[in-house]
C-alpha atoms as a PDB file:
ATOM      1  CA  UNK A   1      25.201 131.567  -7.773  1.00  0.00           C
ATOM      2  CA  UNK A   2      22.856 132.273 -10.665  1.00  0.00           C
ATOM      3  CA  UNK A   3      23.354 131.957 -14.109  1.00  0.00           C
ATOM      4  CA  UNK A   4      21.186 134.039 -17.232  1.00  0.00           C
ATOM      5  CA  UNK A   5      20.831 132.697 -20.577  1.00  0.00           C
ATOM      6  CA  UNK A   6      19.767 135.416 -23.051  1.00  0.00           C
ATOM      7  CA  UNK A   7      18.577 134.841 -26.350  1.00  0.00           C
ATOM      8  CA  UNK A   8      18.442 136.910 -29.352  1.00  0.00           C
ATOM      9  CA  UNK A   9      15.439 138.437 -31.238  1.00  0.00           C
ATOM     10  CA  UNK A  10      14.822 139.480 -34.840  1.00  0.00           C
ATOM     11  CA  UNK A  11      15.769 143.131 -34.088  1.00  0.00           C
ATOM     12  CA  UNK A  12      19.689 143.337 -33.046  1.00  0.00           C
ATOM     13  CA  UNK A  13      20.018 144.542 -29.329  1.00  0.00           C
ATOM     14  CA  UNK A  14      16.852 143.408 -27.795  1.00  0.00           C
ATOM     15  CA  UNK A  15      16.965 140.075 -25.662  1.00  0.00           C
ATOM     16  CA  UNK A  16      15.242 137.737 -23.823  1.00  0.00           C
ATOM     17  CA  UNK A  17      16.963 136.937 -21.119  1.00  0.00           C
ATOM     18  CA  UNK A  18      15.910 133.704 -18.592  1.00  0.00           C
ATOM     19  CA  UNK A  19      17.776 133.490 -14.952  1.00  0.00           C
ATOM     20  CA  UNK A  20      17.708 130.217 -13.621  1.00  0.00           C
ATOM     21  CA  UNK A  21      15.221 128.951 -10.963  1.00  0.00           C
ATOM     22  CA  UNK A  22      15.871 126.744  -8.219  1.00  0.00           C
ATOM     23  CA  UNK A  23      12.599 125.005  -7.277  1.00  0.00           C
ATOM     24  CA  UNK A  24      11.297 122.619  -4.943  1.00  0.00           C
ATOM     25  CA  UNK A  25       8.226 121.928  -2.261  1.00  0.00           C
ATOM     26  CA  UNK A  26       8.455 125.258  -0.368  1.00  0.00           C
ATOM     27  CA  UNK A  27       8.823 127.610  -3.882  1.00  0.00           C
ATOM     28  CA  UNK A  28      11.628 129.015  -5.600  1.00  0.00           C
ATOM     29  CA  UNK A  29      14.615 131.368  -5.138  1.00  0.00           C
ATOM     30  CA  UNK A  30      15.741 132.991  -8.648  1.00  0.00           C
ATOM     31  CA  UNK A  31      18.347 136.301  -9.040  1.00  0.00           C
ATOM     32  CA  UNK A  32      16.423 138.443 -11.243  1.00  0.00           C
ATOM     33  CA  UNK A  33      19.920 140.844 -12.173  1.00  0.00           C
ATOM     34  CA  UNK A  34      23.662 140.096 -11.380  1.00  0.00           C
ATOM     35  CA  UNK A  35      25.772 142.752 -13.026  1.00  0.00           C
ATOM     36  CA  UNK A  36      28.086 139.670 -13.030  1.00  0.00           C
ATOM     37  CA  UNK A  37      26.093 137.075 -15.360  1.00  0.00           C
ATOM     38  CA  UNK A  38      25.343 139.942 -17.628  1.00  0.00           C
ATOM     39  CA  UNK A  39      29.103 141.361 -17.895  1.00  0.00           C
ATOM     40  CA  UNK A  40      30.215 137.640 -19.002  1.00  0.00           C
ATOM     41  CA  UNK A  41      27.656 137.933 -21.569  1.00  0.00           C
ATOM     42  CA  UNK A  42      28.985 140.856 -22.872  1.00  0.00           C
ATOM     43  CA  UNK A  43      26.130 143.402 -21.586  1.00  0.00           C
ATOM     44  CA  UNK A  44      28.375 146.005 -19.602  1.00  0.00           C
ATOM     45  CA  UNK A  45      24.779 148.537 -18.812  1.00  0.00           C
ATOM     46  CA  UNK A  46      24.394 150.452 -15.735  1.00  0.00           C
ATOM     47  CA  UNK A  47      21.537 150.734 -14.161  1.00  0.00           C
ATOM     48  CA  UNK A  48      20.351 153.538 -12.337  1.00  0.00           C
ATOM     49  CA  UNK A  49      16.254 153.292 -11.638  1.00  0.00           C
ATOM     50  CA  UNK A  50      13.801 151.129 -10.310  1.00  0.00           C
ATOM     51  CA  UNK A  51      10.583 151.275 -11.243  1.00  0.00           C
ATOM     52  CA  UNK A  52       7.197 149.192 -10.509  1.00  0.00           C
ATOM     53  CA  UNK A  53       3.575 149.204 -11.730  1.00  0.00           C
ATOM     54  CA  UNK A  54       0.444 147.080 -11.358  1.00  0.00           C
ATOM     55  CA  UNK A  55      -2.129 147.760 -13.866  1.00  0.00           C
ATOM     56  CA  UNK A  56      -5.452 145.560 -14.283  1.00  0.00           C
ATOM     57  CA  UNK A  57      -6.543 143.307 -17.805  1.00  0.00           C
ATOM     58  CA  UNK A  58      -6.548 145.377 -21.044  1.00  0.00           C
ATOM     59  CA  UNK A  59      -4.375 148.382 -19.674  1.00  0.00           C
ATOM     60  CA  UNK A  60      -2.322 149.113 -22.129  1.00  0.00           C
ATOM     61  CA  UNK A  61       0.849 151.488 -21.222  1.00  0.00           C
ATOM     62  CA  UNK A  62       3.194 153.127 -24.301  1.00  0.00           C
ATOM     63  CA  UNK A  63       4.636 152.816 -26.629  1.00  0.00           C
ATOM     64  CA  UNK A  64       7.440 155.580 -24.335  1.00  0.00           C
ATOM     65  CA  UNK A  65      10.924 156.465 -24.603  1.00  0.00           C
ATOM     66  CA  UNK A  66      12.463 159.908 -24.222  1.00  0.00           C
ATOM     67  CA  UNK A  67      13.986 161.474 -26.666  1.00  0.00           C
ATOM     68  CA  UNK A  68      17.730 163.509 -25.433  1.00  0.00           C
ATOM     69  CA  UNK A  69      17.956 161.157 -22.862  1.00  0.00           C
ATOM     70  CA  UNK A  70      16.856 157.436 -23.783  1.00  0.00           C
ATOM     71  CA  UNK A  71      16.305 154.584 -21.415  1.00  0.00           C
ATOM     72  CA  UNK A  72      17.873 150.899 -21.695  1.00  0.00           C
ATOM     73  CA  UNK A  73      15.656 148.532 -19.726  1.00  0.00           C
ATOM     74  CA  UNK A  74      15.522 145.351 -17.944  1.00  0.00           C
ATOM     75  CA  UNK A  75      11.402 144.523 -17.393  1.00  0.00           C
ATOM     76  CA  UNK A  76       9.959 141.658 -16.321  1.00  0.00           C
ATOM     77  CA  UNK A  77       6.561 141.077 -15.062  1.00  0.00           C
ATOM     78  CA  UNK A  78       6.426 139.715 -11.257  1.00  0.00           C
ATOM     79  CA  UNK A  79       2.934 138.352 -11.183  1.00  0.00           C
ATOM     80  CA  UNK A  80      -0.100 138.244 -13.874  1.00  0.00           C
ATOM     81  CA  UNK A  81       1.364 138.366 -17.232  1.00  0.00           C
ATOM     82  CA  UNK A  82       1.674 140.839 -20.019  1.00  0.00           C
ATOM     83  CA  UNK A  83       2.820 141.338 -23.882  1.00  0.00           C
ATOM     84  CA  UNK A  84       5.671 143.522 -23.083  1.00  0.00           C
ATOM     85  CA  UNK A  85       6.934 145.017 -27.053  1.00  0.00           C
ATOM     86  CA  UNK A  86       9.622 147.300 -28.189  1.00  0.00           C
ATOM     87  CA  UNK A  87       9.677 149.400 -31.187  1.00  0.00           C
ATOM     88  CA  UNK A  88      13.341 150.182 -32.639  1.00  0.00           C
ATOM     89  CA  UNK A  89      13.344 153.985 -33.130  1.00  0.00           C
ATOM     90  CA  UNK A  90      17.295 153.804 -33.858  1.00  0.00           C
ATOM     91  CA  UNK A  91      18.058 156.446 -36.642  1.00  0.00           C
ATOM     92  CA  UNK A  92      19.674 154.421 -39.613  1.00  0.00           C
ATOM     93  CA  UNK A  93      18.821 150.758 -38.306  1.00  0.00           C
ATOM     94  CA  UNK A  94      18.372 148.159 -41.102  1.00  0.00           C
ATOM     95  CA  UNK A  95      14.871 147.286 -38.580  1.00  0.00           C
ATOM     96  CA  UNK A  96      13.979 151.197 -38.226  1.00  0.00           C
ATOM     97  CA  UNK A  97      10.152 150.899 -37.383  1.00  0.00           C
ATOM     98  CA  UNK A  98      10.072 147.087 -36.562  1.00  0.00           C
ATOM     99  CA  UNK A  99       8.873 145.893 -33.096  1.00  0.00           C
ATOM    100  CA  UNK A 100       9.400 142.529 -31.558  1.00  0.00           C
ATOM    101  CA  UNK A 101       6.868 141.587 -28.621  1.00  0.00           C
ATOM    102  CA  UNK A 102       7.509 138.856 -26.061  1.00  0.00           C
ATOM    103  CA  UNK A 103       4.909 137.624 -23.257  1.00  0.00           C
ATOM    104  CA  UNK A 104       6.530 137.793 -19.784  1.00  0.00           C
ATOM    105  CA  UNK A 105       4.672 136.665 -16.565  1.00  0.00           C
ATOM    106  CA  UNK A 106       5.317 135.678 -13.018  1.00  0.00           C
ATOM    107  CA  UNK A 107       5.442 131.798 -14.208  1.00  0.00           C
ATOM    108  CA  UNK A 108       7.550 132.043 -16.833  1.00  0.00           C
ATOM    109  CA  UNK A 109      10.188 134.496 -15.151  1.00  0.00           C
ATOM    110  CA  UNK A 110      11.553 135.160 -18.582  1.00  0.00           C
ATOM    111  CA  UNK A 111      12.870 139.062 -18.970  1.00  0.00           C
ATOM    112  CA  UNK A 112      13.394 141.108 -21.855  1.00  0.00           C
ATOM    113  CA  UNK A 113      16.504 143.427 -22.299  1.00  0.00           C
ATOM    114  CA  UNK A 114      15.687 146.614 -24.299  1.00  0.00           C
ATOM    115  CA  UNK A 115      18.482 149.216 -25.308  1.00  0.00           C
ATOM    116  CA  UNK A 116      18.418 152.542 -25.430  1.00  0.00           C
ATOM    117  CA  UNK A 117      16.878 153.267 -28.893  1.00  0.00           C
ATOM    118  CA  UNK A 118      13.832 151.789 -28.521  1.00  0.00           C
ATOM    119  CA  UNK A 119      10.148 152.817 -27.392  1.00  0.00           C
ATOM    120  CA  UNK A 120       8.767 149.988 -25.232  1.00  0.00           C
ATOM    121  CA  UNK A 121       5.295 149.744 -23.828  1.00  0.00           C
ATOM    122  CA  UNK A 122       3.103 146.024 -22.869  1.00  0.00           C
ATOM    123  CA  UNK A 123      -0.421 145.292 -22.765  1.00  0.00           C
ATOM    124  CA  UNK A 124      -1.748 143.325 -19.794  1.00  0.00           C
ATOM    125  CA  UNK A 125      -2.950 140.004 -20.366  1.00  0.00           C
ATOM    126  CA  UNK A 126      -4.156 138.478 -16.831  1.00  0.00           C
ATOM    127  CA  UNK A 127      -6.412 140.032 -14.130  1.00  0.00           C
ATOM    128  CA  UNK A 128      -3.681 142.025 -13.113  1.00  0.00           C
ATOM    129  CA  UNK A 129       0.333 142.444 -13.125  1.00  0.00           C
ATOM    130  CA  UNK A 130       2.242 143.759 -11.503  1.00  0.00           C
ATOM    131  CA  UNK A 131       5.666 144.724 -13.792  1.00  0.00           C
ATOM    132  CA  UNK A 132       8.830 145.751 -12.994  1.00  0.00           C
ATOM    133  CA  UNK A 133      11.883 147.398 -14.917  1.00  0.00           C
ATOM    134  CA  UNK A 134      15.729 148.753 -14.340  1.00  0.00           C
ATOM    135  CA  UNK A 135      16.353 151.815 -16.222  1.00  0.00           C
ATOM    136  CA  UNK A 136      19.850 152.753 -17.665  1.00  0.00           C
ATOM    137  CA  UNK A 137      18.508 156.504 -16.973  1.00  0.00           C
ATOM    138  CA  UNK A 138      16.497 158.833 -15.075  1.00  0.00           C
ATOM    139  CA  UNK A 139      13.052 159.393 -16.140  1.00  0.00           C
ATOM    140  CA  UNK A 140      12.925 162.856 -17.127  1.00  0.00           C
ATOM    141  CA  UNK A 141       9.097 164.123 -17.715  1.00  0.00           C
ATOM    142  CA  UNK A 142      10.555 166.896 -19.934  1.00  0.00           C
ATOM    143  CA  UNK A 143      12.211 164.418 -22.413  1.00  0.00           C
ATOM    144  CA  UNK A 144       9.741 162.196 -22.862  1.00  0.00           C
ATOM    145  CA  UNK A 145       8.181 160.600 -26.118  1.00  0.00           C
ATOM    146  CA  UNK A 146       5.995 158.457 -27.389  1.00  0.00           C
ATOM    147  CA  UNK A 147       4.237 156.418 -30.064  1.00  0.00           C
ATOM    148  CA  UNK A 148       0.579 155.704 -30.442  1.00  0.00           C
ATOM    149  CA  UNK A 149      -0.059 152.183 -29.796  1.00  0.00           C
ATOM    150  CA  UNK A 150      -1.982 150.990 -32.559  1.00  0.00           C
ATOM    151  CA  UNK A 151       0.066 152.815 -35.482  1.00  0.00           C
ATOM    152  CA  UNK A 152      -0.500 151.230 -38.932  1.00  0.00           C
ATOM    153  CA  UNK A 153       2.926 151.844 -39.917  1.00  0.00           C
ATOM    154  CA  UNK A 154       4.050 149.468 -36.977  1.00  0.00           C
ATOM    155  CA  UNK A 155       1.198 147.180 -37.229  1.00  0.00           C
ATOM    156  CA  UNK A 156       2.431 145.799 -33.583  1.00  0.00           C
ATOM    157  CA  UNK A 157       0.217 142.312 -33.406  1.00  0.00           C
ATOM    158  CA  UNK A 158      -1.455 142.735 -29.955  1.00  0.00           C
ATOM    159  CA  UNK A 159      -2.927 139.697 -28.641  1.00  0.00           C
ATOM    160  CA  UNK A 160      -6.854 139.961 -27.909  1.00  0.00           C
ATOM    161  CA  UNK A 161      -7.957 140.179 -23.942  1.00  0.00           C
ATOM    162  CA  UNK A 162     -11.639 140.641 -24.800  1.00  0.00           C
ATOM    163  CA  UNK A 163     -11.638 144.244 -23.787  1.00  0.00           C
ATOM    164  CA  UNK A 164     -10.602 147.500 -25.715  1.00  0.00           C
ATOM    165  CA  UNK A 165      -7.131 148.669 -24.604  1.00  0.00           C
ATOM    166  CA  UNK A 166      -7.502 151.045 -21.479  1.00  0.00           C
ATOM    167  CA  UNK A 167      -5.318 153.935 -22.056  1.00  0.00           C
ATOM    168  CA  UNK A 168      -4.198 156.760 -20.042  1.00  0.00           C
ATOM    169  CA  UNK A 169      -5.440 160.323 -21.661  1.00  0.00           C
ATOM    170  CA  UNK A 170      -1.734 161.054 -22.172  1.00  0.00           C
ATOM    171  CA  UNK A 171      -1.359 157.555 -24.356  1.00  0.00           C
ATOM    172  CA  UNK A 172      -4.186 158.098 -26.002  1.00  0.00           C
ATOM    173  CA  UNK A 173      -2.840 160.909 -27.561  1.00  0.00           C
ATOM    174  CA  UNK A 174       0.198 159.869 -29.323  1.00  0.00           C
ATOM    175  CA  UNK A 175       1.150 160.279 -32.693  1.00  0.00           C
ATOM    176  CA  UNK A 176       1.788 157.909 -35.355  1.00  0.00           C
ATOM    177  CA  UNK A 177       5.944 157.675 -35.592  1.00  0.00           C
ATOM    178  CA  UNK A 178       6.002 159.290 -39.332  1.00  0.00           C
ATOM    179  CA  UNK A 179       4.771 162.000 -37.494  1.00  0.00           C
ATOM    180  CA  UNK A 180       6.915 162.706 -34.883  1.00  0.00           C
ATOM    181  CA  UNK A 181      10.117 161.339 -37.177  1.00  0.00           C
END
């Protein structure tokens, strides 16, 4: 029934991907995955996770990824919206250390395909959100990883909310990625 057009970034492998909406008086109806529409695009992942969060303005959650075991995801944000970005951490890429950002939001329906290879976090942008993601792993809280948001090295562009990033303790204390390279 539903059809995804996916559109390429700056940094090979991520993707925005936008399902089509059927709208009218009463709402909309929209498939948010078809294993389908993704094979005939070429994108062959398996997903194995759900997983779901609703965080308030100026929460800001990453950058993660685990390290033996890494995650390819699907997110999208279901209501509110958020500046969802992905750093590529692929050993050897010509865009080692680059990050692409994207806004996603319950309006605009748009997704955002990250591969395995990447650490991915977003920064919420409306009252709340609530966001949602298919993982081509299992979390594992042994393997994971991550990046302090605001490294210099990066120099991710995070649009301003008009509130100082809310962290969790574990967030806050990330490392730069020279230093965990």
């Amino acid at each position: 029934m539903g059809k995804i057009a996916l559109t390429k970034t700056p940094i090979d492998g991520l993707l925005i991907a936008e399902p089509q909406v059927f709208s009218d008086a009463r709402g909309y109806f929209t498939e948010t995955y078809s294993r389908r529409d993704f094979q005939a695009l070429g994108l062959s992942m398996d997903f194995v996770q759900d997983n779901q969060s609703r965080s308030k303005k100026g929460v800001l959650r990453g950058l993660h990824f685990q390290k033996k075991h890494p995650q390819g995801k699907l997110v999208r944000a279901i209501s509110g919206e958020v500046f969802d970005v992905a750093v590529d951490i692929r050993e050897g890429s010509a865009t080692f250390g680059k990050w692409f950002g994207v806004v996603l939001s319950g309006e605009n329906k748009k997704q955002f395909y990250i591969p395995e290879g990447f650490a991915h976090g977003f920064l919420v942008l409306s009252d709340t959100a609530e966001f949602a993601y298919k993982c081509t792993a299992y979390y594992d809280p042994l393997d994971e990883g991550g990046i302090i948001w605001n490294d210099p090295d990066i120099g991710i562009e995070w649009p301003e909310t008009g509130l100082s990033p809310e962290l969790s303790a574990k967030d806050a204390g990330l490392l730069r990625l020279a230093d965990i390279i």
